[in-house]
C-alpha atoms as a PDB file:
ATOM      1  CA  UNK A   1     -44.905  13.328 -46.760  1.00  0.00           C
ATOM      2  CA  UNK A   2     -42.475  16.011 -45.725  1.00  0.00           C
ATOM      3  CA  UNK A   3     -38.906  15.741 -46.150  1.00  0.00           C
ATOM      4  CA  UNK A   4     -36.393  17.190 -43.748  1.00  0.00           C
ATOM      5  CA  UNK A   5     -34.789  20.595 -45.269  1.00  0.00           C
ATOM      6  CA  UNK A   6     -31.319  19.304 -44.205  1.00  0.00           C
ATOM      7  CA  UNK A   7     -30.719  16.225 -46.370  1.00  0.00           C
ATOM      8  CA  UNK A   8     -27.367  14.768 -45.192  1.00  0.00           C
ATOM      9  CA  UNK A   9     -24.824  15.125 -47.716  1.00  0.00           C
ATOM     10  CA  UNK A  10     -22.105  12.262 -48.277  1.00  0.00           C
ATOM     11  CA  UNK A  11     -18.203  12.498 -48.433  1.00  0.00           C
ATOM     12  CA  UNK A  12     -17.639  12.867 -51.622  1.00  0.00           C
ATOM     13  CA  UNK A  13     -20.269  15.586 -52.218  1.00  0.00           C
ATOM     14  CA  UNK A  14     -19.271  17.380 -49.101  1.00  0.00           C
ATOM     15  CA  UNK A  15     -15.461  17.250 -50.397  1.00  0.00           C
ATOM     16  CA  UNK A  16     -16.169  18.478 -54.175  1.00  0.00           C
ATOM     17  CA  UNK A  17     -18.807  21.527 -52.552  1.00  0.00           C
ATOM     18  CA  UNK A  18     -15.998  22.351 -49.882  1.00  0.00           C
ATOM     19  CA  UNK A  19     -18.552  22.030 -47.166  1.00  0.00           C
ATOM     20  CA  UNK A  20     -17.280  21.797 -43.485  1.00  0.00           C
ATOM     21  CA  UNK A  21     -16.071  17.673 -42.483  1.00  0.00           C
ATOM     22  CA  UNK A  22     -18.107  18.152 -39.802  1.00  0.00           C
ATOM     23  CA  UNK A  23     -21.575  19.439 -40.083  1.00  0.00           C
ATOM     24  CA  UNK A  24     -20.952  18.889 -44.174  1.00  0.00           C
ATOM     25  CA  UNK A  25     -22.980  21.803 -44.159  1.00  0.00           C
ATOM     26  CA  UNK A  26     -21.394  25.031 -43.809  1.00  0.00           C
ATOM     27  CA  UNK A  27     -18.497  26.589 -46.313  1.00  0.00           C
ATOM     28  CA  UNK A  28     -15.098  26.002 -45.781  1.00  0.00           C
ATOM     29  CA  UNK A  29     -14.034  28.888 -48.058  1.00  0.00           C
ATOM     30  CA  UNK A  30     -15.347  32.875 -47.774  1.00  0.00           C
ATOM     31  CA  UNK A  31     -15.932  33.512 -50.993  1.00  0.00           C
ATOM     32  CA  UNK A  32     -17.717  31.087 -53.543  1.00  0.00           C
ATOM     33  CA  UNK A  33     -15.988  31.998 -56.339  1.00  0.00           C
ATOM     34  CA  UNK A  34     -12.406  30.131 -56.887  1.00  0.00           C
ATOM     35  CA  UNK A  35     -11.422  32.458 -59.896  1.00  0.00           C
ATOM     36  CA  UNK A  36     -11.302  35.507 -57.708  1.00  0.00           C
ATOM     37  CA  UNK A  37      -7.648  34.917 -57.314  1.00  0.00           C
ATOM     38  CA  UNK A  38      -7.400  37.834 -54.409  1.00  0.00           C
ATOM     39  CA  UNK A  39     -10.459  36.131 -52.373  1.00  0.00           C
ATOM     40  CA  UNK A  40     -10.069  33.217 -53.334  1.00  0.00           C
ATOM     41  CA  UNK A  41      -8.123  31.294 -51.064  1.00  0.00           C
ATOM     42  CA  UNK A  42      -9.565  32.817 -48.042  1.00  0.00           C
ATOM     43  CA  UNK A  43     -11.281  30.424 -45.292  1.00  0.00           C
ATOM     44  CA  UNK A  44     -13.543  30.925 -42.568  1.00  0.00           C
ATOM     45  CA  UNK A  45     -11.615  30.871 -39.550  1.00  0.00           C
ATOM     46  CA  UNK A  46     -14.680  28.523 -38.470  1.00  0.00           C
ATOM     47  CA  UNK A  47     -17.074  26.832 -39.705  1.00  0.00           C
ATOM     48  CA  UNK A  48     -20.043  29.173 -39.930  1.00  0.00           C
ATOM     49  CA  UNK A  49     -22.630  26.336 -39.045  1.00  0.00           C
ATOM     50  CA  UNK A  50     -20.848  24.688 -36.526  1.00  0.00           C
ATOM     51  CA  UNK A  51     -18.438  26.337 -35.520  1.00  0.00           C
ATOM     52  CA  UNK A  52     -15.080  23.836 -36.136  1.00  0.00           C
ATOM     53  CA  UNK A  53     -11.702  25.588 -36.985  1.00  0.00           C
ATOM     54  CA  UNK A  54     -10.458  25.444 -40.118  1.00  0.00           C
ATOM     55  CA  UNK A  55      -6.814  25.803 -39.486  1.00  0.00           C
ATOM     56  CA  UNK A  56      -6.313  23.032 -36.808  1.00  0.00           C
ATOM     57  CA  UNK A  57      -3.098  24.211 -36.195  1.00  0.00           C
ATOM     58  CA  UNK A  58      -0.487  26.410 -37.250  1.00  0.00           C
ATOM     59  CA  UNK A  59       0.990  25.812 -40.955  1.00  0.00           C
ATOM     60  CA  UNK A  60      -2.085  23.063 -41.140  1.00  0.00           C
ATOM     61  CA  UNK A  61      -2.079  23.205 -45.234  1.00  0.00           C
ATOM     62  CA  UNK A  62       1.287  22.650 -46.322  1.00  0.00           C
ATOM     63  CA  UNK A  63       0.797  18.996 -46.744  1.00  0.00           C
ATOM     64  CA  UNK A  64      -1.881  20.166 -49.503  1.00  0.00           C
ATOM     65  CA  UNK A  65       1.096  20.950 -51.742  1.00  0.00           C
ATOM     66  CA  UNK A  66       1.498  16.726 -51.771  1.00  0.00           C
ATOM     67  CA  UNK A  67      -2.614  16.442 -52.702  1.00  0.00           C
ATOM     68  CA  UNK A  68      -2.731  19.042 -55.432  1.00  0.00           C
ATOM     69  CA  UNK A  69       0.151  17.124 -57.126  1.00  0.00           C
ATOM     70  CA  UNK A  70      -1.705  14.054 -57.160  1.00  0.00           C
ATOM     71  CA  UNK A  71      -4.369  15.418 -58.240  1.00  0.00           C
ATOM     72  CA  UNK A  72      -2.425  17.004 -60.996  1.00  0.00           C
ATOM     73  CA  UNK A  73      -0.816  14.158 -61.660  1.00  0.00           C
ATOM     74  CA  UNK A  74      -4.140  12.571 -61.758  1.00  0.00           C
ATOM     75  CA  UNK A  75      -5.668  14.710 -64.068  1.00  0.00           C
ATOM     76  CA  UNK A  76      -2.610  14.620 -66.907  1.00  0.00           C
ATOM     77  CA  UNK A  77      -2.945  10.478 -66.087  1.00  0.00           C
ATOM     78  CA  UNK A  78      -6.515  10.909 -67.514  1.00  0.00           C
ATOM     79  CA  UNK A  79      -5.698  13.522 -70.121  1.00  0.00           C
ATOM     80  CA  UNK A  80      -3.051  11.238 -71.741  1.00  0.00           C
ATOM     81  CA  UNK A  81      -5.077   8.455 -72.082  1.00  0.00           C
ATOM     82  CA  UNK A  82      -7.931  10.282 -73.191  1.00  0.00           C
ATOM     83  CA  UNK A  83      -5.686  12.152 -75.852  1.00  0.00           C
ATOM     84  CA  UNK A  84      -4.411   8.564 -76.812  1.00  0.00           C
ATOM     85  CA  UNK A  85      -7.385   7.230 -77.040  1.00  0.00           C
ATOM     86  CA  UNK A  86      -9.035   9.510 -78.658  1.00  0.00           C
ATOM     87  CA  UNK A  87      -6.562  11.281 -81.047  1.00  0.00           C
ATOM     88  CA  UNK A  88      -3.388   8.836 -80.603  1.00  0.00           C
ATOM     89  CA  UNK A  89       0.152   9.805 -80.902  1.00  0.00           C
ATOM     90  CA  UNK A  90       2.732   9.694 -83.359  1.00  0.00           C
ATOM     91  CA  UNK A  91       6.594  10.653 -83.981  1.00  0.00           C
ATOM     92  CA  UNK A  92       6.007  11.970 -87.417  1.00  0.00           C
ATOM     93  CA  UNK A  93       3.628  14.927 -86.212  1.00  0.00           C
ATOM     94  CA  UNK A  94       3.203  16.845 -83.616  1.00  0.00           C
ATOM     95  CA  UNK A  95       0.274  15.496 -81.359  1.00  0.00           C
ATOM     96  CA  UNK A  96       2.446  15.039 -78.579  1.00  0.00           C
ATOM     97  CA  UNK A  97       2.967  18.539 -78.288  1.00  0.00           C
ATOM     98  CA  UNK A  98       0.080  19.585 -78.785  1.00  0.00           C
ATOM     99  CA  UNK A  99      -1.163  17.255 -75.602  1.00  0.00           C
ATOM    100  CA  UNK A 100       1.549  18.775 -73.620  1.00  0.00           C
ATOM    101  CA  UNK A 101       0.028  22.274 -74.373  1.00  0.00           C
ATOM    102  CA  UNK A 102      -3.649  21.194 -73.930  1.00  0.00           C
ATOM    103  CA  UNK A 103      -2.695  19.704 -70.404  1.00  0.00           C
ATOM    104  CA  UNK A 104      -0.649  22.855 -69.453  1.00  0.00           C
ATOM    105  CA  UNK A 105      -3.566  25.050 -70.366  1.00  0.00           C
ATOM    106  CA  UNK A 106      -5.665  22.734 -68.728  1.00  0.00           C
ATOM    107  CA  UNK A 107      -3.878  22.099 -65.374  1.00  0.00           C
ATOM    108  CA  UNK A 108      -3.308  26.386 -65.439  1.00  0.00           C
ATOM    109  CA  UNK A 109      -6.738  27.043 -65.389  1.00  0.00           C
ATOM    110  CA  UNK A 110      -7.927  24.590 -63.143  1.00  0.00           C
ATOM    111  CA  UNK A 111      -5.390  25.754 -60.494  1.00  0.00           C
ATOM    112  CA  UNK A 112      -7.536  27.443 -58.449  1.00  0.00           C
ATOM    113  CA  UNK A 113     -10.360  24.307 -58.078  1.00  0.00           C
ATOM    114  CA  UNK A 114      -7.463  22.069 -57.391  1.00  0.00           C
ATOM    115  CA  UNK A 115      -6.354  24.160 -54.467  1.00  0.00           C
ATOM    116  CA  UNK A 116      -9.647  24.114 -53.054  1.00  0.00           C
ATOM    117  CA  UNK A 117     -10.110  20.448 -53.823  1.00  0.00           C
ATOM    118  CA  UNK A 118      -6.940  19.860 -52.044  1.00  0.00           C
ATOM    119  CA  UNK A 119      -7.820  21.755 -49.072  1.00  0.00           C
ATOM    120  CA  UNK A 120     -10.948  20.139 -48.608  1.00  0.00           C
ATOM    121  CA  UNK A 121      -9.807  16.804 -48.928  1.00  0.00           C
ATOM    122  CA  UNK A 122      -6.688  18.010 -46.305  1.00  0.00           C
ATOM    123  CA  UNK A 123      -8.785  18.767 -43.888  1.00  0.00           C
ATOM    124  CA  UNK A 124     -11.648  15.999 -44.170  1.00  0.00           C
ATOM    125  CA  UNK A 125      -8.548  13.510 -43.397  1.00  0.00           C
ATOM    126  CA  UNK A 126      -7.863  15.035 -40.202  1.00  0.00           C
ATOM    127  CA  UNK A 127     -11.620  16.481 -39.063  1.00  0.00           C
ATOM    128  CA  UNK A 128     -14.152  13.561 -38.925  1.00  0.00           C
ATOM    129  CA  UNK A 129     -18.138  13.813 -39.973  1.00  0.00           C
ATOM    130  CA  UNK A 130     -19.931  13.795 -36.686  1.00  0.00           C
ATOM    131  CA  UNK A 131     -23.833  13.742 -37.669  1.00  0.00           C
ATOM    132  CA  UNK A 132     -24.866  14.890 -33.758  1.00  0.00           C
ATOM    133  CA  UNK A 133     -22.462  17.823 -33.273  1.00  0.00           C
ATOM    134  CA  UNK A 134     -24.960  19.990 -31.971  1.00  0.00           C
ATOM    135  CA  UNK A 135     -25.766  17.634 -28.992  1.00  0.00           C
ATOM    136  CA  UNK A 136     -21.422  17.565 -28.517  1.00  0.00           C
ATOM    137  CA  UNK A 137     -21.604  21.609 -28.525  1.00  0.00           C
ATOM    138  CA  UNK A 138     -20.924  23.085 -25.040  1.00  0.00           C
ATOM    139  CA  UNK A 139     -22.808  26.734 -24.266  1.00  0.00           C
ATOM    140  CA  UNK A 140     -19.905  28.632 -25.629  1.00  0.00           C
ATOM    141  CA  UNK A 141     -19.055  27.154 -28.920  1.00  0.00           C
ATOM    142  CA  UNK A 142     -16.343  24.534 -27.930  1.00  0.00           C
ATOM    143  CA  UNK A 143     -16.472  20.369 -28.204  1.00  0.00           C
ATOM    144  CA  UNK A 144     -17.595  19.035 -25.469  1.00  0.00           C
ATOM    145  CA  UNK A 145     -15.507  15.727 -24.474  1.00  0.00           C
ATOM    146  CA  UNK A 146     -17.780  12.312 -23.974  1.00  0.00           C
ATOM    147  CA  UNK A 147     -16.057   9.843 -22.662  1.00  0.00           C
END
């Protein structure tokens, strides 16, 4: 029994492997590596599957600034219950500090996977999944319209 090579990939996959909202199968970002802070934030100017734009339209990701600070805000959320859970705080030492430095470090290094995170859940808000976009291709790249 022979599987397909393309399994389809859900949202949430798609979104965390900053795959295409489209075809959820080709890379929204040009280089794989988020740490490579020069090439890092570099798209595709298309999808290299199926060929959707990445920047709809001029000055597309500013609203990600709003998504990477819920996310951050997010992440300390969990980090402060975690650290209370886990360690607890107190006024007569210094483990609140020492949260507020873990967190910093934290949030500082994960900086770059948060942008992508918010870029690819930016975009996936605005560019829907469409599991027959090769049948919606025209012969030069561009959607086709079906009424």
């Amino acid at each position: 029994m022979n599987q397909p090579s393309s399994s389809k990939k859900g949202y949430l996959s798609a979104v965390l492997h900053n795959k295409c909202p489209r075809c959820r199968e080709g890379d929204l970002f040009a280089d794989p590596n988020p740490y490579h802070l020069k090439k890092g934030t570099r798209m595709h100017a298309a999808c290299p599957v199926c060929g959707q734009p990445t920047e709809i339209e001029r000055g597309f990701y500013y609203g990600t600034g709003y998504v990477s600070y819920a996310l951050s805000v997010a992440l300390s959320t969990a980090t402060f219950v975690a650290w209370w859970v886990l360690v607890g705080f107190s006024l007569h030492d210094a483990r609140f500090f020492w949260w507020i430095g873990i967190n910093a470090a934290l949030l500082v290094i994960l900086q770059p996977l948060l942008m992508r995170l918010s870029r690819s859940l930016w975009i996936s808000w605005f560019v829907h999944y469409d599991p027959e976009w090769k049948e919606h291709i025209s012969g030069n790249g561009n959607k086709v319209l079906t009424v």
